[in-house]
Protein backbone atom coordinates (compact mmCIF):
# COMPACT_ATOMS: atom_id res chain seq x y z
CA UNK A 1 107.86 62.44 71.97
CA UNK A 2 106.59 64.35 68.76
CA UNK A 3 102.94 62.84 70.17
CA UNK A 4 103.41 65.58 72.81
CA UNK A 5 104.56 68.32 70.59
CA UNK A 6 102.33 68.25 67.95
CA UNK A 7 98.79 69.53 69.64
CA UNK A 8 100.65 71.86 71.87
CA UNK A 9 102.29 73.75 69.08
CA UNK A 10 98.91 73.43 67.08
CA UNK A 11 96.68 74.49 70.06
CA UNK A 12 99.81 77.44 70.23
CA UNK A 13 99.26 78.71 66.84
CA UNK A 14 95.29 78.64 67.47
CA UNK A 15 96.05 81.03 70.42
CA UNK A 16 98.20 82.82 68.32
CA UNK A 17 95.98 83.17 65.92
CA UNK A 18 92.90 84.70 68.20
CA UNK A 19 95.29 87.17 69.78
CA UNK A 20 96.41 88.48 66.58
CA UNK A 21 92.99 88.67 65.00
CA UNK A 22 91.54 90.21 67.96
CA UNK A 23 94.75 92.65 68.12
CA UNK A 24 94.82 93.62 64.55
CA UNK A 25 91.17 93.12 63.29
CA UNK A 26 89.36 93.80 65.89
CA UNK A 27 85.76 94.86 63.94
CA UNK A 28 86.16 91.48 62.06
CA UNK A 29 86.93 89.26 64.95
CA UNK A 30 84.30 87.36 66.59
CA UNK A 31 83.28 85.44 69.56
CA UNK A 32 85.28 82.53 68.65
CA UNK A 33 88.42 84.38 69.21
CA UNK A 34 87.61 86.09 71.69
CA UNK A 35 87.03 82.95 73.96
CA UNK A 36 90.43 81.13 72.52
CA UNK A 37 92.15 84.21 73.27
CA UNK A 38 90.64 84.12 77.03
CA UNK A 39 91.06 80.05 77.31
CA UNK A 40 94.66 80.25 76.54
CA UNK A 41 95.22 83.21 79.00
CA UNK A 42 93.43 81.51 81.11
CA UNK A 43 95.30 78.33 80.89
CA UNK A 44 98.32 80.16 81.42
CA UNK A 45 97.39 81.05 85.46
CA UNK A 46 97.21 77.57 86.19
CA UNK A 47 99.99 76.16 88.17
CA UNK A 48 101.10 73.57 85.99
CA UNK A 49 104.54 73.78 87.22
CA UNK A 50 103.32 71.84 90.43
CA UNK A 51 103.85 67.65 89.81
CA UNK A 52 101.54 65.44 91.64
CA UNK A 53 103.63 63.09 94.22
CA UNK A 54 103.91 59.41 94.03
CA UNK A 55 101.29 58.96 96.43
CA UNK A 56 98.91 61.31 97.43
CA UNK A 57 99.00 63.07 101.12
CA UNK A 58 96.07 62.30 102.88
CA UNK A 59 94.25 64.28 106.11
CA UNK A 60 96.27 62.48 108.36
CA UNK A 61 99.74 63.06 106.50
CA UNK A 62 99.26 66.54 106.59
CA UNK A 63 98.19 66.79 110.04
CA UNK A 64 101.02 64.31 111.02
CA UNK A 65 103.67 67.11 109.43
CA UNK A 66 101.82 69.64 110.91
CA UNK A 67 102.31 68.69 114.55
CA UNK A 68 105.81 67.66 113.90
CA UNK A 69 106.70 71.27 112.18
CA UNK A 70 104.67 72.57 115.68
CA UNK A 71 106.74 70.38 117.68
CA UNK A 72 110.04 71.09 116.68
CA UNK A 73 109.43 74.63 116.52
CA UNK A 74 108.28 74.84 120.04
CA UNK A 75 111.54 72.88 120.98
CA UNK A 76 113.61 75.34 119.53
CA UNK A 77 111.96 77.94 121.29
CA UNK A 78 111.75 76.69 124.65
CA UNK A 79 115.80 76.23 123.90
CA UNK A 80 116.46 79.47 123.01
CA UNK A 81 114.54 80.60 126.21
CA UNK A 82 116.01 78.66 128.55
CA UNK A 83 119.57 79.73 127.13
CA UNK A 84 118.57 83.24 127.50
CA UNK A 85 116.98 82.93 130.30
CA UNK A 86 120.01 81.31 132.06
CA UNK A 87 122.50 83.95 130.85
């Protein structure tokens, strides 16, 4: 578990590090912080938050939920006509 830890928190303190220099000593900063400080950030927009499933979906899984989602909603609506209509 510390495995884990240990280059995130140093890869961290690298970031930290660039945006700090770049923040408080600008004139002496360089490109390397520059592009550590723009890595990082631009780590952060990834979705990492989003797990891969057990198995991946293929084509025809997604189309297969597709036309399900379509079919059931166009029960429900042809439902709720026909009760409105009948009223």
């Amino acid at each position: 578990m510390v495995r884990r830890w240990v280059p995130a928190l140093v890869l961290c303190g690298l970031w930290w590090w660039a945006v700090l220099r770049l923040v408080l000593e600008p004139a002496r900063a360089g490109v390397v912080e520059g592009a550590v400080a723009a890595g990082g950030w631009g780590l952060s927009l990834l979705p990492v938050h989003v797990a891969a499933t057990a198995r991946p979906m293929g084509v025809f899984d997604a189309a297969t939920g597709l036309l399900r989602r379509g079919a059931a909603w166009i029960r429900r609506a042809a439902r709720s006509w026909r009760q409105w209509v009948v009223r």
